[in-house]
C-alpha atoms as a PDB file:
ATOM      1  CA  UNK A   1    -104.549 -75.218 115.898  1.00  0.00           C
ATOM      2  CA  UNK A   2    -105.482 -75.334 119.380  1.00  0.00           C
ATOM      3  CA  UNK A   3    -103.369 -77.815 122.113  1.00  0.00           C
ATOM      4  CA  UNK A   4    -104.428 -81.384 121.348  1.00  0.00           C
ATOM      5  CA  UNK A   5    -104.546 -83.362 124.445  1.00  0.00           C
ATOM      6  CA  UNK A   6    -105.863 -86.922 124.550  1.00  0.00           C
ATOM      7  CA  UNK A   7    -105.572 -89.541 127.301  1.00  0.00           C
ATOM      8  CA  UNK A   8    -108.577 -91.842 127.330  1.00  0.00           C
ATOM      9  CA  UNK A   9    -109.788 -94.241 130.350  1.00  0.00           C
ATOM     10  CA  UNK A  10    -108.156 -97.372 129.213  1.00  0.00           C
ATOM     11  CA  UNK A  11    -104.688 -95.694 129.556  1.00  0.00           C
ATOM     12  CA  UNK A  12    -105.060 -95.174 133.576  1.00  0.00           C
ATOM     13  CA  UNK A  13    -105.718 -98.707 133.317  1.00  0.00           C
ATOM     14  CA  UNK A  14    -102.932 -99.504 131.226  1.00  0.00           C
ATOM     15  CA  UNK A  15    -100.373 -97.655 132.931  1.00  0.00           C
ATOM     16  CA  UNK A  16    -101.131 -99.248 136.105  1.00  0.00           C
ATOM     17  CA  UNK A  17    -100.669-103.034 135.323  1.00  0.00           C
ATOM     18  CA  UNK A  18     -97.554-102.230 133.877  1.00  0.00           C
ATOM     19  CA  UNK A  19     -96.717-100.550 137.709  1.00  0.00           C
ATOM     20  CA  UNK A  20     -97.366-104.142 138.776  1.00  0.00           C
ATOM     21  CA  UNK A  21     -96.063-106.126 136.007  1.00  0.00           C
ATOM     22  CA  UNK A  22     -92.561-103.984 135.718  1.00  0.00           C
ATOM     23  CA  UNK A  23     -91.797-105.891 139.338  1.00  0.00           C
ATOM     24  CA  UNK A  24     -92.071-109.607 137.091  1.00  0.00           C
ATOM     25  CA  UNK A  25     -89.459-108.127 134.475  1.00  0.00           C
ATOM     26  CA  UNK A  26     -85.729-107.556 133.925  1.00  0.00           C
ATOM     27  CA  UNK A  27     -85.388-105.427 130.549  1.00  0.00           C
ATOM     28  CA  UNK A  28     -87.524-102.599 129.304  1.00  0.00           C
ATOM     29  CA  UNK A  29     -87.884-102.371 125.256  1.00  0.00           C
ATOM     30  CA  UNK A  30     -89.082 -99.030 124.577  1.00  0.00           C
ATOM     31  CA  UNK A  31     -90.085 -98.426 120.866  1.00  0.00           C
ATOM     32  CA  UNK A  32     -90.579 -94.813 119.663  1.00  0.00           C
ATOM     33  CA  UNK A  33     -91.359 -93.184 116.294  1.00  0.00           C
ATOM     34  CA  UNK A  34     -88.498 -92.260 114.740  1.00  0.00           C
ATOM     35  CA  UNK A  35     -89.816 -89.042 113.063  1.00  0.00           C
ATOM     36  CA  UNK A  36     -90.366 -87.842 115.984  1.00  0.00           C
ATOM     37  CA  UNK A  37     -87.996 -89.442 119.113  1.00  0.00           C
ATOM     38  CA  UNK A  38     -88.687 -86.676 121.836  1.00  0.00           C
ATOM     39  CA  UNK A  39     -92.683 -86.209 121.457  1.00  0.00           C
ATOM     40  CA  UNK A  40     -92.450 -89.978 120.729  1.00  0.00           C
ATOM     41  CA  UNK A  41     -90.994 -90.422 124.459  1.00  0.00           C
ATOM     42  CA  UNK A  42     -93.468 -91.008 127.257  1.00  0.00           C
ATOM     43  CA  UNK A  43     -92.241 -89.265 130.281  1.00  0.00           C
ATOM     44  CA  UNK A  44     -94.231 -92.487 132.520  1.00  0.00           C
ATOM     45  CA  UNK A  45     -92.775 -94.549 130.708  1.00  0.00           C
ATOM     46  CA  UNK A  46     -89.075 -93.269 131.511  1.00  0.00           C
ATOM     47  CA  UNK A  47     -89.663 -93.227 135.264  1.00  0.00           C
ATOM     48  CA  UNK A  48     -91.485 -96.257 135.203  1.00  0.00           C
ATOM     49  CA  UNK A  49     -88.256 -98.321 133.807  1.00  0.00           C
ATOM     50  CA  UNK A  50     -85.470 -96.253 135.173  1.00  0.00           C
ATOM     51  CA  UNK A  51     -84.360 -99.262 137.580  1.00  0.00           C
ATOM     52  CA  UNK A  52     -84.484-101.443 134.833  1.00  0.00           C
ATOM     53  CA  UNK A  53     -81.912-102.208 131.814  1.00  0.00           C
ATOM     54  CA  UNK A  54     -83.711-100.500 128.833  1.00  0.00           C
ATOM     55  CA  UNK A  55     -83.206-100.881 125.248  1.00  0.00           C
ATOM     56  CA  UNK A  56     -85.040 -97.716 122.852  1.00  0.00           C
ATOM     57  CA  UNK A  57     -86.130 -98.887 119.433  1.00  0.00           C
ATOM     58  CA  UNK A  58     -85.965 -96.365 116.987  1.00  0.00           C
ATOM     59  CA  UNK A  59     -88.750 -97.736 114.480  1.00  0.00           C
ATOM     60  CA  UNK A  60     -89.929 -97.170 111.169  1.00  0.00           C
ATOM     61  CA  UNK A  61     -86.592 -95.740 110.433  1.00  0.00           C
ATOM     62  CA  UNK A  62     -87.579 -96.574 106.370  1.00  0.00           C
ATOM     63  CA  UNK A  63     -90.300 -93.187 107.141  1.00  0.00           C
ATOM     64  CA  UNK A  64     -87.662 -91.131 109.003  1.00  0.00           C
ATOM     65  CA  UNK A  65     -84.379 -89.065 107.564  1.00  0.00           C
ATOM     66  CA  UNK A  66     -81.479 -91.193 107.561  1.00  0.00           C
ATOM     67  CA  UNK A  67     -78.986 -88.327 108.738  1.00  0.00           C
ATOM     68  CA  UNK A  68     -81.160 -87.102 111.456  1.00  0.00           C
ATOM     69  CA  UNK A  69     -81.733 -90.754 112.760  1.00  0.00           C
ATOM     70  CA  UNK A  70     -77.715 -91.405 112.927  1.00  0.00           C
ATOM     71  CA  UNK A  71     -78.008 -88.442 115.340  1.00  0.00           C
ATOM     72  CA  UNK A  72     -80.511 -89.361 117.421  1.00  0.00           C
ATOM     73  CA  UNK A  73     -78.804 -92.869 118.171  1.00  0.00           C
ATOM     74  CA  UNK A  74     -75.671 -91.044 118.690  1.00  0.00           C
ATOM     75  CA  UNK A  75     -77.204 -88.858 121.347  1.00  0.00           C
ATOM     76  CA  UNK A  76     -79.123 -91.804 123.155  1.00  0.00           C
ATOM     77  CA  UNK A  77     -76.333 -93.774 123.705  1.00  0.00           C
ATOM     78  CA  UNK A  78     -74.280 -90.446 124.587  1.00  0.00           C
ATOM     79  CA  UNK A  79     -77.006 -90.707 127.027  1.00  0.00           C
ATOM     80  CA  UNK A  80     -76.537 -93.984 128.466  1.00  0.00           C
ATOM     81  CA  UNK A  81     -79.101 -95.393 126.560  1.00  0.00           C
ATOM     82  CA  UNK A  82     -78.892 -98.444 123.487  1.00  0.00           C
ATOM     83  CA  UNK A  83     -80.578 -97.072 120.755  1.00  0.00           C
ATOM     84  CA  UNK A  84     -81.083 -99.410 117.618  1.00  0.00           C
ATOM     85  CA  UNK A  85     -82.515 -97.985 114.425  1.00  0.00           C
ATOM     86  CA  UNK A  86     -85.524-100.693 113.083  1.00  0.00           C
ATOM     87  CA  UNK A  87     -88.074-100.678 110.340  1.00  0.00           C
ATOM     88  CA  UNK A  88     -90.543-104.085 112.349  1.00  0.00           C
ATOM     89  CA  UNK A  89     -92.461-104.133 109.064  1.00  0.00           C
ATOM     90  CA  UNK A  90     -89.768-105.484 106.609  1.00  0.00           C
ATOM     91  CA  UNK A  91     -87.292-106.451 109.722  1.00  0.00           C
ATOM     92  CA  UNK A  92     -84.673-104.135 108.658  1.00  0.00           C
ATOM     93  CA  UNK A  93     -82.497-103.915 111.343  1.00  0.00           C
ATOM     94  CA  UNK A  94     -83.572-107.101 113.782  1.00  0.00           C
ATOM     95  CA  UNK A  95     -79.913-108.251 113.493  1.00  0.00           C
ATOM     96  CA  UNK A  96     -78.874-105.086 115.460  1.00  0.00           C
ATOM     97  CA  UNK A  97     -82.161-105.353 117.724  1.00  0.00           C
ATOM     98  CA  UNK A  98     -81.279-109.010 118.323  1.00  0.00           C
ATOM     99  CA  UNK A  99     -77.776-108.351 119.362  1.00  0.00           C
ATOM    100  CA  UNK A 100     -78.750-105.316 121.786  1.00  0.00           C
ATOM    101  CA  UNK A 101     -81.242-108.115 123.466  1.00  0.00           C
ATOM    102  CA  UNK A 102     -78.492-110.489 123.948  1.00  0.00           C
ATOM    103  CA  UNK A 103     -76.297-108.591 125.286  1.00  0.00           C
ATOM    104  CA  UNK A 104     -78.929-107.100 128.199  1.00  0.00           C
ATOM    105  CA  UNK A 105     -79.809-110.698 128.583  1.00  0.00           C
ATOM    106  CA  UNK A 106     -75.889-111.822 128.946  1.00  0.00           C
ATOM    107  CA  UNK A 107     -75.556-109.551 132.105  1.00  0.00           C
ATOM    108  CA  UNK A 108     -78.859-110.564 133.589  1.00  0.00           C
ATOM    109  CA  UNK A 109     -78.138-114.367 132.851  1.00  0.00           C
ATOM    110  CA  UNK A 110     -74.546-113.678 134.808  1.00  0.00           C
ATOM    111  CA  UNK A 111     -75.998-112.058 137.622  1.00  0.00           C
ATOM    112  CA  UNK A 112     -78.278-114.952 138.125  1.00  0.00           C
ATOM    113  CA  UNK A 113     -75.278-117.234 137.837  1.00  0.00           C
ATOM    114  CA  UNK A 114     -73.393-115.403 140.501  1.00  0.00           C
ATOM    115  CA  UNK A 115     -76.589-116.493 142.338  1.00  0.00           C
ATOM    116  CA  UNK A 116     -77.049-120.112 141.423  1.00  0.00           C
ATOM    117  CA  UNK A 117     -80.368-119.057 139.267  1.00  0.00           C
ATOM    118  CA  UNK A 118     -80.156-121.093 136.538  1.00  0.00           C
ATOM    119  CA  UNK A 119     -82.220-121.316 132.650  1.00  0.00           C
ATOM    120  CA  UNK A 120     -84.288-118.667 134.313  1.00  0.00           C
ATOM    121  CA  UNK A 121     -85.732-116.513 131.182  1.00  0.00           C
ATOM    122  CA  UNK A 122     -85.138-113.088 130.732  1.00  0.00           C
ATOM    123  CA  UNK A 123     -88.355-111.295 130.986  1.00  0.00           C
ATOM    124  CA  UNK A 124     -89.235-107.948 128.637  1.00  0.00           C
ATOM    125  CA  UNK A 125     -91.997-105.551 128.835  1.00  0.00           C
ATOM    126  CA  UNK A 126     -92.482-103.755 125.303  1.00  0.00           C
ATOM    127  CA  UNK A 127     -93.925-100.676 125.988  1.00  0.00           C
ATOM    128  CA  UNK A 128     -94.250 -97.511 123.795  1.00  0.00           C
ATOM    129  CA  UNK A 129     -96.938 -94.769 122.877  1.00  0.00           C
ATOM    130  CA  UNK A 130     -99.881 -95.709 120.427  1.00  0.00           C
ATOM    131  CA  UNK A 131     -99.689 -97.028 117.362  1.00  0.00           C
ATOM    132  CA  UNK A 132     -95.496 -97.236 117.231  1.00  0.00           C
ATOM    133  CA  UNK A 133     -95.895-100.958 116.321  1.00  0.00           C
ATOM    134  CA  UNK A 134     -94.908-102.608 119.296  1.00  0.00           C
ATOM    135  CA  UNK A 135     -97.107-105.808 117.945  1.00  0.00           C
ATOM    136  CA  UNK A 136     -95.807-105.786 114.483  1.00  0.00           C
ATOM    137  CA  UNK A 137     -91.874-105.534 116.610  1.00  0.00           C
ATOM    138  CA  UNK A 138     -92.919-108.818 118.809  1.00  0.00           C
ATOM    139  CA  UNK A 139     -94.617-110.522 115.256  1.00  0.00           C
ATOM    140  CA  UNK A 140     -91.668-109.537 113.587  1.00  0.00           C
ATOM    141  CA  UNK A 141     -89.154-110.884 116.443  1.00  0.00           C
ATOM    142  CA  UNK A 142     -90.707-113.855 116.980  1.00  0.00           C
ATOM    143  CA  UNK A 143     -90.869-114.341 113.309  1.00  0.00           C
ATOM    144  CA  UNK A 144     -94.650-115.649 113.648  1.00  0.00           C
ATOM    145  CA  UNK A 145     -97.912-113.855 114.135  1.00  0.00           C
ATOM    146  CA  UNK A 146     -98.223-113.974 117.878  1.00  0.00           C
ATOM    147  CA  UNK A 147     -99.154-110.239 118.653  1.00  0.00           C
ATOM    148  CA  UNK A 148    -102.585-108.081 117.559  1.00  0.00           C
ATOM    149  CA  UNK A 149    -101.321-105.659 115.000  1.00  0.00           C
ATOM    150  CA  UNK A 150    -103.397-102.439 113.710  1.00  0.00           C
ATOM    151  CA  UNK A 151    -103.350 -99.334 112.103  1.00  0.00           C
ATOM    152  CA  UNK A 152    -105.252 -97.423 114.648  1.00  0.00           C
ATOM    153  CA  UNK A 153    -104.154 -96.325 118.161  1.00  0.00           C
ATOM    154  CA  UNK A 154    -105.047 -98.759 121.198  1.00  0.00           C
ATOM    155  CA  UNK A 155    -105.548-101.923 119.277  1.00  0.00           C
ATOM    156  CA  UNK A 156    -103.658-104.053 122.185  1.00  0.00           C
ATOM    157  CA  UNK A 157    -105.622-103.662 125.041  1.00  0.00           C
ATOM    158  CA  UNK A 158    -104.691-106.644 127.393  1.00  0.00           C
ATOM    159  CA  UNK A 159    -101.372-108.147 128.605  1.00  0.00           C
ATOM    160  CA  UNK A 160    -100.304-110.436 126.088  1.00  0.00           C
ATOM    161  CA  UNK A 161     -97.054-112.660 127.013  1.00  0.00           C
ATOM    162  CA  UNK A 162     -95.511-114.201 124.493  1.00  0.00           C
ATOM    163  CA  UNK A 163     -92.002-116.736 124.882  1.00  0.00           C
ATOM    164  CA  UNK A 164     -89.686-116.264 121.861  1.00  0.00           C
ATOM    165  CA  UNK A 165     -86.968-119.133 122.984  1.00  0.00           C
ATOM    166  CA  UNK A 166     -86.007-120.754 126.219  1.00  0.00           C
ATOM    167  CA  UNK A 167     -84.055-117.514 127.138  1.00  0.00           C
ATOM    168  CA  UNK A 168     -86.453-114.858 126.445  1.00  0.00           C
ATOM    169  CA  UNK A 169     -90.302-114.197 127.323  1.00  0.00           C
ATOM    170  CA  UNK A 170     -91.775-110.637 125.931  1.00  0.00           C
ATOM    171  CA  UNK A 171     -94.757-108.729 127.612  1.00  0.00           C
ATOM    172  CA  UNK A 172     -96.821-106.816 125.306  1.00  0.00           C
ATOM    173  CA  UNK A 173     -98.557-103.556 126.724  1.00  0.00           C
ATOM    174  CA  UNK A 174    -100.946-101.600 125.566  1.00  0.00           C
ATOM    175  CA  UNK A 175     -99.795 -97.954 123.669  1.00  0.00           C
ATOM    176  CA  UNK A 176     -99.917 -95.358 126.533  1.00  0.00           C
ATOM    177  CA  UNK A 177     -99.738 -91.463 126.611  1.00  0.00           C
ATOM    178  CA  UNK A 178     -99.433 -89.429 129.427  1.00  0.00           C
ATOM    179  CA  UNK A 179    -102.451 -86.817 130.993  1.00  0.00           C
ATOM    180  CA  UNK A 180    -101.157 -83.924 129.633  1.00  0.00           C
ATOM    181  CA  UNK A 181     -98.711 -82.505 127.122  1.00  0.00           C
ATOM    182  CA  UNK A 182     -97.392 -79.140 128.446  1.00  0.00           C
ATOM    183  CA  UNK A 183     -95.717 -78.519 124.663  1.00  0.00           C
ATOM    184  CA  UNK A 184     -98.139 -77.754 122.288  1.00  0.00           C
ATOM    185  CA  UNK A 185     -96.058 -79.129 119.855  1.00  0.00           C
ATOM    186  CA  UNK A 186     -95.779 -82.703 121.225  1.00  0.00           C
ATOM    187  CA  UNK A 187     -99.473 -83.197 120.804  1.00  0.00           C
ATOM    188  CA  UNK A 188     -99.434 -81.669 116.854  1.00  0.00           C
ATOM    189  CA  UNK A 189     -96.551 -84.048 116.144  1.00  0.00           C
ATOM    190  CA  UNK A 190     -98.316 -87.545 118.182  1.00  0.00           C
ATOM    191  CA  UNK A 191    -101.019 -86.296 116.053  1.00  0.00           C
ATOM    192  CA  UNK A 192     -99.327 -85.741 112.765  1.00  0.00           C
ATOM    193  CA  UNK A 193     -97.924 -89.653 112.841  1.00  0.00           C
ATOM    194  CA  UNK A 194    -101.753 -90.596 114.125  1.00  0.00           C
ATOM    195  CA  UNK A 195    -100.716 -91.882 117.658  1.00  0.00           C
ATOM    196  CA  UNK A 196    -104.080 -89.826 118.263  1.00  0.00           C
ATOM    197  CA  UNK A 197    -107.437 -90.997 117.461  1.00  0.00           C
ATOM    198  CA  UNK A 198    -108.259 -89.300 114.206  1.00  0.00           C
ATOM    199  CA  UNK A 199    -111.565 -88.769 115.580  1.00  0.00           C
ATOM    200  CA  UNK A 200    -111.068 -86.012 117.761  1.00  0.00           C
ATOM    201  CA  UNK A 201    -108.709 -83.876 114.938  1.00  0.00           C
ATOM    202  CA  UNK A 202    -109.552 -81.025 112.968  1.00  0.00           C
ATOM    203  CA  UNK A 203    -108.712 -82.827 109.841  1.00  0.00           C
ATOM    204  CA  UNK A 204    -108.157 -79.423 107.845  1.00  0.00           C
ATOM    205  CA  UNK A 205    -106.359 -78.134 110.525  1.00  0.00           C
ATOM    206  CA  UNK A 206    -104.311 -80.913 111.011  1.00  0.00           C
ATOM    207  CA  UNK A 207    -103.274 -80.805 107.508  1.00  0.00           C
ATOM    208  CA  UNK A 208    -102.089 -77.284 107.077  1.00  0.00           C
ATOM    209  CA  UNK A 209     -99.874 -77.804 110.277  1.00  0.00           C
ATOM    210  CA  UNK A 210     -98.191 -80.431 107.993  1.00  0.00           C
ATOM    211  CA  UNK A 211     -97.897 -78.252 105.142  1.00  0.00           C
ATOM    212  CA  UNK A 212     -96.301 -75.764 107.153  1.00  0.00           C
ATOM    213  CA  UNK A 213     -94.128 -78.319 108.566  1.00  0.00           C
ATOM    214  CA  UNK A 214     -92.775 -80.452 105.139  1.00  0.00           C
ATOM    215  CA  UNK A 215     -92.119 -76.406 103.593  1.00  0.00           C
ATOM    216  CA  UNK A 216     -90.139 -75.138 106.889  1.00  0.00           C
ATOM    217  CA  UNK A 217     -88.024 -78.797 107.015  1.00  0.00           C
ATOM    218  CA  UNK A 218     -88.020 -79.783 103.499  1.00  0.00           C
ATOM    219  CA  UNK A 219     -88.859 -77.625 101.288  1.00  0.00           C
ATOM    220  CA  UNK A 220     -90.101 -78.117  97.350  1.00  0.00           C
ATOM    221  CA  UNK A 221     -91.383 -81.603  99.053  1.00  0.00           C
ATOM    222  CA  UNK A 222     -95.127 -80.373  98.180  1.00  0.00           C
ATOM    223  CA  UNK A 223     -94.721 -79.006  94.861  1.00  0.00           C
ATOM    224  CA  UNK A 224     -92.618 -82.278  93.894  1.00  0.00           C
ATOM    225  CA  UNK A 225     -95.616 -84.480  95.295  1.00  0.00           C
ATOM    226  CA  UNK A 226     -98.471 -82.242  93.923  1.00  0.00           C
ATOM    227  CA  UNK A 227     -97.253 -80.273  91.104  1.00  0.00           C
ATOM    228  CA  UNK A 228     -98.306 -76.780  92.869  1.00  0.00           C
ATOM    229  CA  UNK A 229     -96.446 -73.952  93.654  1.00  0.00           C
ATOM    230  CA  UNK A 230     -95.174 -73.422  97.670  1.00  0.00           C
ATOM    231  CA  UNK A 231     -96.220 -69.821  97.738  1.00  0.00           C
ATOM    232  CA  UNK A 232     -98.990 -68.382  99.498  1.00  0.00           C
ATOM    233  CA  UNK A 233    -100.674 -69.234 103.052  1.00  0.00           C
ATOM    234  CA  UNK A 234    -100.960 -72.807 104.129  1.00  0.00           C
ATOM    235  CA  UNK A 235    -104.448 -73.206 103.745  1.00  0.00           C
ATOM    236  CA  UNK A 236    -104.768 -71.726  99.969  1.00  0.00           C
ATOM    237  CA  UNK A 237    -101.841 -74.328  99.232  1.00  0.00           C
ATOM    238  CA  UNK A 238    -104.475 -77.178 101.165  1.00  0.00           C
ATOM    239  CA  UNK A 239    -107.418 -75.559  98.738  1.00  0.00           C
ATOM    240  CA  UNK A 240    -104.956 -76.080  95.856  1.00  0.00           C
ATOM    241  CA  UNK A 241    -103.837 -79.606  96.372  1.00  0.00           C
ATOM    242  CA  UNK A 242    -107.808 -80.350  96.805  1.00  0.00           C
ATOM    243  CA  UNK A 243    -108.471 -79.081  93.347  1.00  0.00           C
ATOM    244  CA  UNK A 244    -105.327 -80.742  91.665  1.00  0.00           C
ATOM    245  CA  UNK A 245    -106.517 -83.894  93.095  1.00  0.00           C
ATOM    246  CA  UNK A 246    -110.227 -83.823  91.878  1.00  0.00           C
ATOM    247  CA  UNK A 247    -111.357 -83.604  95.240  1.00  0.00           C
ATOM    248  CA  UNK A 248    -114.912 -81.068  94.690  1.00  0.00           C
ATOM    249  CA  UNK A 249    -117.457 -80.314  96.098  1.00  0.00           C
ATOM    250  CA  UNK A 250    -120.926 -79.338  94.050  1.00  0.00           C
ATOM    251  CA  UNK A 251    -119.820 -76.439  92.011  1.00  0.00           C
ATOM    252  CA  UNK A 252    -116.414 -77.142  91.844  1.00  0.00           C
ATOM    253  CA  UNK A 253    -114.731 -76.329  94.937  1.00  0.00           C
ATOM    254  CA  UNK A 254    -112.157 -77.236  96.586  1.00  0.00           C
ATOM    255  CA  UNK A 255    -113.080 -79.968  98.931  1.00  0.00           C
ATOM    256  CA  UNK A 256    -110.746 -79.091 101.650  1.00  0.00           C
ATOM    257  CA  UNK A 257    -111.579 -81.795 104.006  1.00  0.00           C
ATOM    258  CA  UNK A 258    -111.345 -84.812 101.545  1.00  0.00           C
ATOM    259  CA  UNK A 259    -107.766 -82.695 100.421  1.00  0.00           C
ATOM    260  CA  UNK A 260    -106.793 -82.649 104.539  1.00  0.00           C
ATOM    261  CA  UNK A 261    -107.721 -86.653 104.306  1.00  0.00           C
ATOM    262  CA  UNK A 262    -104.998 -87.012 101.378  1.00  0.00           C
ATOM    263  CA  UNK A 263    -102.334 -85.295 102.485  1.00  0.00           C
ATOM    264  CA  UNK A 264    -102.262 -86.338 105.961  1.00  0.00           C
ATOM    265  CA  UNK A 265    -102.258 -89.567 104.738  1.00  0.00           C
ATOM    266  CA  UNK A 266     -99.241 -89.503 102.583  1.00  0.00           C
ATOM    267  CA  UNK A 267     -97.572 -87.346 104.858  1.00  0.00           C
ATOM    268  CA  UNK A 268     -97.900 -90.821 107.383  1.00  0.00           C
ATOM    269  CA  UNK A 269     -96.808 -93.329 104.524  1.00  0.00           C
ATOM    270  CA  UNK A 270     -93.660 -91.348 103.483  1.00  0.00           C
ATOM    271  CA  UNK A 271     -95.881 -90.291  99.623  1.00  0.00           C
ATOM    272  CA  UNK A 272     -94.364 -86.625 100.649  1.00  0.00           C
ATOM    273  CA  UNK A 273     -90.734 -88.394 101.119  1.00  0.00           C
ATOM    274  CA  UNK A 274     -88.682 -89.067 104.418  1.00  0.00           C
ATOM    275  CA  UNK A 275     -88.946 -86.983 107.376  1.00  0.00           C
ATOM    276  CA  UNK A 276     -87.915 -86.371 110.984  1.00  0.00           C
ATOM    277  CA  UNK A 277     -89.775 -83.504 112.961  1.00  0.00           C
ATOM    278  CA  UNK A 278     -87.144 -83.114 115.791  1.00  0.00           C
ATOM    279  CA  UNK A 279     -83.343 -82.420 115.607  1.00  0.00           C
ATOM    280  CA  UNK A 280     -80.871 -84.564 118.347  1.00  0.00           C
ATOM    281  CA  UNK A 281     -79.216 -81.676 120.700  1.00  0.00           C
ATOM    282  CA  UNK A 282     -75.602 -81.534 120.453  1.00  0.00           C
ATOM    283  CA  UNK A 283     -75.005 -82.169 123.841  1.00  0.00           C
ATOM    284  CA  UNK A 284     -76.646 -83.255 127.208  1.00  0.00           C
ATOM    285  CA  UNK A 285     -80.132 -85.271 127.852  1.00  0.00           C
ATOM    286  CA  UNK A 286     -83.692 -84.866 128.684  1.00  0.00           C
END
């Protein structure tokens, strides 16, 4: 599969209101995917908030490998950085988010003290790549539908502030990449967990990347889902998953792109079991 790059217009946009807003704000909450927390990672996004207090979100943990995500918290905050495990659908883990946000407020609530700022509220700017549910975090925060939510990448597209409590307003942001992705596996693995517009994706191709992903990570996955055999090259396994499924074309072939459809999406819903793409370091950070 050839480099995927995508960075449409409104991200330019995007990325430079939050230059202006990140002067109005005193925490960064950075969600990423956690199935995949370095491709998940926008480089901006780093710089942009590296004067700030930042929290990272590791959500929909419920999708990713429990082992692998104890890791990747461990390394964050080996790193200097909070990292809080969170599944914003069903609100597993908001107690742990909650206390992470209290605590960055604490020390900014001191410092104003020291001051003589008082019942000034701390101000956070959500910000994450597409479709990482940043809206279903705030919705889920809040406990109230207050945020757009979507399936697709780049549903939020304007600044959307929303005030939880007397002590804490949250900025929503629109979900940003970055112009180019030197790694040719960051974009296959943004585009595997469909922070990409599906549009622009060889479907087919897409799908036999994740094929030959799920056997090299976790293998007997496909043959438990589909009842095949793992043997053989990626796309004759695609070819037989389309034909086990009933998915034909006139004759009674395979239907490869209806089969590419399927699998990609239970690959995204967790129907081929949990997964996480990328392995914490032992040591060190980006």
């Amino acid at each position: 599969m050839n480099t995927i790059q995508w960075y449409p217009g409104h991200m330019t946009a995007a990325m430079r209101r939050m230059q202006e807003d990140i002067k109005l704000i005193d925490l960064m909450i950075e969600l990423v995917d956690a199935r995949i927390p370095v491709s998940g990672r926008n480089p901006d996004l780093d710089r942009l908030g590296q004067n700030k207090a930042g929290i990272i979100i590791l959500n929909k943990s419920d999708l990713a490998d429990p082992a692998k995500s104890r890791r990747w918290v461990e390394y964050f905050e080996k790193s200097g950085k909070k990292a809080v495990l969170m599944d914003a659908r069903s609100r597993d883990g908001m107690k742990d988010v909650k206390g992470a946000v209290l605590e960055a407020c604490q020390a900014k609530i001191d410092r104003d003290r020291k001051r003589g700022i008082k019942n000034r509220p701390v101000r956070a700017m959500v910000v994450g790549i597409p479709n990482v549910g940043k809206s279903t975090f705030i919705n889920s925060y809040a406990g109230r539908s207050c945020a757009k939510t979507g399936d697709k990448p780049g549903v939020t597209k304007g600044k959307q502030w929303i005030k939880l409590d007397k002590n804490l307003e949250l900025l929503d942001t629109p979900g940003v990449l970055w112009p180019k992705f030197e790694d040719r596996t960051v974009g296959l693995h943004l585009a595997m967990i469909g922070s990409i517009n599906d549009e622009i994706l060889e479907k087919e191709e897409l799908a036999v990347e994740i094929l030959r992903e799920m056997k090299k990570l976790y293998s007997a996955r496909i043959s438990d889902r589909y009842g095949i055999e793992e043997s053989g090259d990626d796309y004759s396994i695609l070819q037989e998953i389309s034909l086990k499924r009933g998915c034909l074309l006139k004759g009674g072939e395979a239907d490869t792109k209806k089969g590419a459809g399927l699998v990609i999406d239970d690959f995204r819903k967790g129907r081929l079991g949990v997964y996480t793409l990328e392995t914490a370091p032992d040591e060190g950070i980006f």
